[in-house]
Protein backbone atom coordinates (compact mmCIF):
# COMPACT_ATOMS: atom_id res chain seq x y z
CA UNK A 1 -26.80 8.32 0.49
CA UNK A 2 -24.90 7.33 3.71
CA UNK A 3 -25.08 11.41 5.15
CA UNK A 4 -28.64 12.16 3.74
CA UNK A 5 -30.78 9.69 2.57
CA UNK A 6 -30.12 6.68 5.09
CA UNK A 7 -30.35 8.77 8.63
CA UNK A 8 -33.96 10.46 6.73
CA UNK A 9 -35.29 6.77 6.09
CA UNK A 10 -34.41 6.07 9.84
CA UNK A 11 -35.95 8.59 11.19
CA UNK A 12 -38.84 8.28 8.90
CA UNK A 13 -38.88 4.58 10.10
CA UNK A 14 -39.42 5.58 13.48
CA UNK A 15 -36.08 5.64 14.93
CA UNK A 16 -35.05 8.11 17.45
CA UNK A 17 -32.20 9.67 16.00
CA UNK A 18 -29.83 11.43 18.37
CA UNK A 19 -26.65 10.91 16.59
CA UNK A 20 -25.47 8.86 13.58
CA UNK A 21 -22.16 7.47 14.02
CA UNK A 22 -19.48 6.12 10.87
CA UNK A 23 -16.19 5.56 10.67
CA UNK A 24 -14.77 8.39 9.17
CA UNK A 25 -10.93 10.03 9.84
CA UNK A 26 -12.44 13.07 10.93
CA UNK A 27 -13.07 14.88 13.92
CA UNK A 28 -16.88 17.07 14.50
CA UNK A 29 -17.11 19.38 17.50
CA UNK A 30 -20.19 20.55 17.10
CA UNK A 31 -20.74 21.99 13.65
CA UNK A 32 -17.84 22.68 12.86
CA UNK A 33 -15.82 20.00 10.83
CA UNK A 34 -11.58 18.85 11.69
CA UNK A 35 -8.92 16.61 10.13
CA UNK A 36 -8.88 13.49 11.50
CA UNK A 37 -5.60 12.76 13.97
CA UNK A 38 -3.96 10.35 11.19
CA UNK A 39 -3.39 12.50 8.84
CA UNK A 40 -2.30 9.71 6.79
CA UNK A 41 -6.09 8.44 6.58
CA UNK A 42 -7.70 11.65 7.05
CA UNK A 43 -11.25 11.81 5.25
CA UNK A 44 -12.24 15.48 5.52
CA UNK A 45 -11.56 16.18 2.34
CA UNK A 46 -13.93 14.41 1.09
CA UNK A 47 -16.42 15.72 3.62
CA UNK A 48 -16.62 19.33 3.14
CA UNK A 49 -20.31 19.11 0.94
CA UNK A 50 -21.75 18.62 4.83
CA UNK A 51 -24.15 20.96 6.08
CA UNK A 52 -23.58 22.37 8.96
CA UNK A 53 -26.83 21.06 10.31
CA UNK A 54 -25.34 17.58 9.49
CA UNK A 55 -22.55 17.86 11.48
CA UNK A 56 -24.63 18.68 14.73
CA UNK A 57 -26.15 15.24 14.31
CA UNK A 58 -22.85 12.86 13.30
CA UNK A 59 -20.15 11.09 15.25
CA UNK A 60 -17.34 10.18 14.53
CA UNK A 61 -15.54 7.85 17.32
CA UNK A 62 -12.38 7.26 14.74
CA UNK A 63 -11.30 10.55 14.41
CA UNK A 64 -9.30 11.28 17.42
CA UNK A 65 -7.17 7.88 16.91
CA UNK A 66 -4.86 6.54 14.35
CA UNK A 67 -5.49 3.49 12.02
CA UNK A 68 -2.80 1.72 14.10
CA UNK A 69 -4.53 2.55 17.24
CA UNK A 70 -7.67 1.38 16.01
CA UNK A 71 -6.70 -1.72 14.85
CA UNK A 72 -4.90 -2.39 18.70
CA UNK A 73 -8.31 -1.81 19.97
CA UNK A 74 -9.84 -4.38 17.68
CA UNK A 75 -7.26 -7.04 18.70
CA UNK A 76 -7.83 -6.56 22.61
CA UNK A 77 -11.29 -6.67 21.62
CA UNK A 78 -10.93 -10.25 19.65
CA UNK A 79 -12.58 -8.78 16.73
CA UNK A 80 -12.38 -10.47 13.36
CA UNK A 81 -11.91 -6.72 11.57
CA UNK A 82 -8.40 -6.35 13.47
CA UNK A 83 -6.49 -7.86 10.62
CA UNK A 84 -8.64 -6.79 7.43
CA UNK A 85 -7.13 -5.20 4.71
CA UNK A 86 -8.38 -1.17 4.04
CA UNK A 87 -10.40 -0.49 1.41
CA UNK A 88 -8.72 1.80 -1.55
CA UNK A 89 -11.59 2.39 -3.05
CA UNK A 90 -14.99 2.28 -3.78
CA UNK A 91 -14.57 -0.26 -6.71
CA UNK A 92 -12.25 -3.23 -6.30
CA UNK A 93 -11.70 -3.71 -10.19
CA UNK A 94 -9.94 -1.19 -12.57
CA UNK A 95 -11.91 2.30 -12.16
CA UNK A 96 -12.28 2.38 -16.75
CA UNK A 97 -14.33 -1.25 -16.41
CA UNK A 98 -17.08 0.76 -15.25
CA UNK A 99 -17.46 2.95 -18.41
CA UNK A 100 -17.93 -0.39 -20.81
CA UNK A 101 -16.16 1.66 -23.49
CA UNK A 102 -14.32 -0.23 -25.76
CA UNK A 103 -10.43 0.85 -25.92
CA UNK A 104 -10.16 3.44 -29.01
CA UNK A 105 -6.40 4.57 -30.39
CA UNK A 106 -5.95 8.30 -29.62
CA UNK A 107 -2.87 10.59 -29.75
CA UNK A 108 -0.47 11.50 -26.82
CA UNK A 109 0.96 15.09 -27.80
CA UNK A 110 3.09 17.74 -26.31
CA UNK A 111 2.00 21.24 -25.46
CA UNK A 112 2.89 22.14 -29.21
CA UNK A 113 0.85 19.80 -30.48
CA UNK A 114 3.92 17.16 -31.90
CA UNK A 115 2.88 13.67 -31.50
CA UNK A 116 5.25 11.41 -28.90
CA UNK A 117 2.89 8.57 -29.05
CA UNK A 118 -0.43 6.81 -28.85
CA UNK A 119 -2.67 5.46 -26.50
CA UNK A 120 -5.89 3.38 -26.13
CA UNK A 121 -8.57 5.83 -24.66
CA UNK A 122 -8.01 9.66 -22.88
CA UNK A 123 -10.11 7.90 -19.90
CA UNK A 124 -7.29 5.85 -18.76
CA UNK A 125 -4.98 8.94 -17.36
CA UNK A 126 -5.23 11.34 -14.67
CA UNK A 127 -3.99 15.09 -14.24
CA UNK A 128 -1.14 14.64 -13.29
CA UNK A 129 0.05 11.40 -14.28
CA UNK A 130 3.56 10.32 -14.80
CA UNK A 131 3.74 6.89 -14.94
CA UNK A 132 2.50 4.41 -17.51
CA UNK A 133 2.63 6.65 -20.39
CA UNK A 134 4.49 4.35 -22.35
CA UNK A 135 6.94 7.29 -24.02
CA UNK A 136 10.58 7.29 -23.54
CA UNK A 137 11.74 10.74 -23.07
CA UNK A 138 14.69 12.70 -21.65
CA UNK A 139 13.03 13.71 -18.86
CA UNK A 140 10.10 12.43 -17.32
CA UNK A 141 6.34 13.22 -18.75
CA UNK A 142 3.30 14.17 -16.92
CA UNK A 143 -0.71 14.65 -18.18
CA UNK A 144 -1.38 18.02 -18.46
CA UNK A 145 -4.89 18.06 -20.16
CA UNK A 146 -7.60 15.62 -21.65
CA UNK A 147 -9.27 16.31 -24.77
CA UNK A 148 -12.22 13.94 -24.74
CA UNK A 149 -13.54 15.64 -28.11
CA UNK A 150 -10.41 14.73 -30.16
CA UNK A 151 -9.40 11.83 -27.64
CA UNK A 152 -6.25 13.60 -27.07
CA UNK A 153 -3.57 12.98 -24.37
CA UNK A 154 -1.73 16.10 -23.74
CA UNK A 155 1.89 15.47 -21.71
CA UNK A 156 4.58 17.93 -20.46
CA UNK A 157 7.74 19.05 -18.40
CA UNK A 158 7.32 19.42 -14.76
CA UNK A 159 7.39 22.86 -14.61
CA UNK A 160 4.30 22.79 -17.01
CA UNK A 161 2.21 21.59 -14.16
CA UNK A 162 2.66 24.16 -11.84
CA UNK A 163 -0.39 26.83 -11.46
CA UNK A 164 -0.73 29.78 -9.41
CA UNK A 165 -4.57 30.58 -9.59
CA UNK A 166 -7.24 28.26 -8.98
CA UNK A 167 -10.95 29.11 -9.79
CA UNK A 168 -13.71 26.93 -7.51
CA UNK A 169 -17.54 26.75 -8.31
CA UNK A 170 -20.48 25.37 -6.62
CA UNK A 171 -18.73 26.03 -2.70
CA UNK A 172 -20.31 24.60 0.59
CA UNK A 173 -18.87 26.65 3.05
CA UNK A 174 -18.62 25.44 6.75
CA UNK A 175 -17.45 28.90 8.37
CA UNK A 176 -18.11 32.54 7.18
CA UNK A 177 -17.47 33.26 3.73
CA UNK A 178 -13.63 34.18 3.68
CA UNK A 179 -12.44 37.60 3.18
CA UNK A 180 -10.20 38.26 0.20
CA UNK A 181 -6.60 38.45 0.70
CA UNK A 182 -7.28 35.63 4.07
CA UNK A 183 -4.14 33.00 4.05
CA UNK A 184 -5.45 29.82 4.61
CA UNK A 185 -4.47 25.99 3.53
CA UNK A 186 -5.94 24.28 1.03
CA UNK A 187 -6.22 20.35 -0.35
CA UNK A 188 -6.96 20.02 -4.34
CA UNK A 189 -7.15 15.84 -4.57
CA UNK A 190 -7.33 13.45 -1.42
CA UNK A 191 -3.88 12.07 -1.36
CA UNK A 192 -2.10 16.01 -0.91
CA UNK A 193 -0.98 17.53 1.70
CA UNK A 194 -2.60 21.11 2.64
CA UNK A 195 -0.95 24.51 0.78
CA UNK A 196 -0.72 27.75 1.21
CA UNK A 197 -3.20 30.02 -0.69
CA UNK A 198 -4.59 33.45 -0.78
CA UNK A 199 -8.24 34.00 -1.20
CA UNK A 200 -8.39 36.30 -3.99
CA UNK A 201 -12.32 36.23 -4.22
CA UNK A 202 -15.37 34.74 -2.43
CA UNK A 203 -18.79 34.97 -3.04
CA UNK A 204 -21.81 32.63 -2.40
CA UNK A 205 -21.00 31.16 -6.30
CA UNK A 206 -17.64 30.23 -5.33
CA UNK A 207 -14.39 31.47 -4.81
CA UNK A 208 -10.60 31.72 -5.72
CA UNK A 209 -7.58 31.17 -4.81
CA UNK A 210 -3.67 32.19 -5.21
CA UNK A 211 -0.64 29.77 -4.66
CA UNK A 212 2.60 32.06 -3.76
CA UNK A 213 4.74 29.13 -4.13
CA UNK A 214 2.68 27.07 -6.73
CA UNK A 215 0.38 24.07 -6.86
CA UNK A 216 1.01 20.74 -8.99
CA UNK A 217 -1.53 19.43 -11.42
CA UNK A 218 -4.80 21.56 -10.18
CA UNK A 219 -7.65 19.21 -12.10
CA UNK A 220 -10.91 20.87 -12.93
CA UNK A 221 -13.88 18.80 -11.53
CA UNK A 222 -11.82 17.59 -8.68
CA UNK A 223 -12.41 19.92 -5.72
CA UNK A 224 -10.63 22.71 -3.62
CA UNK A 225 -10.71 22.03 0.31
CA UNK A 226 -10.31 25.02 2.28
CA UNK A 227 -8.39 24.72 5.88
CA UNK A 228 -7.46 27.08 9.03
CA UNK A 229 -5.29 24.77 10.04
CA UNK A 230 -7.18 21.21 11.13
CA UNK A 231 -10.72 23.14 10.21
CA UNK A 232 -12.53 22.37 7.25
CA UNK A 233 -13.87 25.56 6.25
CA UNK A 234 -15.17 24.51 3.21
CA UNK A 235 -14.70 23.68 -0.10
CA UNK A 236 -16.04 23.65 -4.30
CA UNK A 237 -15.53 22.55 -7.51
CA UNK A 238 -12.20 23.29 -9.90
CA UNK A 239 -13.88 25.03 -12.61
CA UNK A 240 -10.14 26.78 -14.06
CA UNK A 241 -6.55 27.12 -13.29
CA UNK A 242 -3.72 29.45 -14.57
C-alpha cells in the first residue's frame, strides 16, 4: 500500500512525483538498498520485496541517523513527536485477537511424540519460543514445529533448533543473482543479527543457503534477507530447513 499503491494514486491525482519520502531505518543510494545506521532500528529487512525501480524514486531522510539522534532533532525543533513512544507493531492489542478463534485445548509434545503438556491453540507460539510454555523441565524448552492439522505444539532441546540449510522461494533480488558457493550475510526474522551463509543455489525461483556455524529456529514463511555487508541484496520466502 504505502510503496505501491499510495505514490500510483498521487501521481494519478496529478501530483508531480519526484521522490516519496518515509521514515524508514534504511539508507537508498540510488537503487540499490542499505541498513539503516541504527542498527538497533534498522528496517531493511523488511524492505527487500522493493523493486529496484522503487528505490530510484524513495527517500529516506532517517536512515543515516540514530533513533536518539532523531529524537534530539525533534526537541530543538519543539516538536510534539520528540517524546512519543515507538510503535512495536502494527497492532496495539495481542497479535491472536485478530484471528477471532476461540481458544481450543491441543497437545504440547516432544520430538518423540510424548506428551509434556497442553495448551489452548498452536496459534499462540512462535518458532522459536521459549518462554510461556507453561512446562517445567530440566532444561529449558523451545517450539520447534506447529501442527495446525492436529493442533500440535512440538517443543525441544536447544540443540534441536539449530539448522544448517535453509531453502527460500518466491526471491526479489536487488543485485545480480548470486553465484553459488558466494559468502554473504543473511537475516531470517527482524529482531537477528546478520549470519554467515553460503549460497548453495540461486535461480530466478529462489535460492539456498548453508550456515557453517548454524542458524537458530529458521521458520518457514518468515523470510531470508540476503546482505554484502550493509547491502540488501535481496531476499525470499522460507519454504524448508534441515
Amino acid at each position: 500500500m504505502k510503496f505501491g499503491v499510495l505514490p500510483h494514486l498521487a501521481e494519478k491525482s496529478g501530483l508531480q512525483l519526484e521522490r516519496f519520502a518515509t521514515g524508514h531505518y534504511a539508507r537508498i543510494d540510488g537503487a540499490t538498498l542499505y541498513r539503516g545506521v541504527d542498527t538497533a532500528k534498522d528496517q531493511s529487512y523488511f524492505l527487500y520485496r522493493l523493486k529496484r525501480q522503487q528505490l530510484e524514486k524513495l527517500l529516506f531522510p532517517l536512515g543515516n541517523y540514530t533513533k536518539g539522534q532523531v529524537r534530539e532533532m525533534a526537541a530543538r525543533f519543539h516538536l510534539d513527536v520528540k517524546d512519543k513512544p515507538d510503535s512495536q507493531d502494527f497492532y496495539s492489542g495481542d497479535h491472536t485477537e485478530l484471528l477471532e478463534t476461540p481458544d481450543r485445548v491441543g497437545k504440547i509434545v516432544d520430538p518423540q511424540g510424548h506428551v509434556l503438556g497442553t495448551h489452548k491453540g498452536f496459534w499462540h507460539y512462535t518458532i522459536g519460543q521459549r518462554k510461556g510454555l507453561g512446562i517445567a523441565a530440566k532444561h529449558p524448552l523451545y517450539v520447534l514445529e506447529l501442527n495446525a492439522c492436529r493442533n500440535e505444539v512440538v517443543v525441544g532441546s536447544a540443540a534441536d533448533t539449530i539448522f544448517h540449510f535453509v531453502k527460500v522461494e518466491n526471491p526479489n533480488y536487488l543485485a545480480d543473482i548470486p553465484e553459488v558457493g558466494t559468502l554473504l550475510s543473511a537475516k531470517i526474522r527482524s529482531a537477528g543479527d546478520p549470519i554467515t551463509a553460503k549460497i548453495r543455489s540461486a535461480d530466478a525461483n529462489g535460492f539456498s543457503l548453508e550456515f557453517p556455524d548454524g542458524v537458530h529456529a529458521p521458520a518457514q514463511g518468515q523470510s531470508a534477507v540476503l546482505y554484502d555487508a550493509e547491502r540488501v541484496m535481496g531476499g525470499g520466502i522460507i519454504s524448508g530447513v534441515s
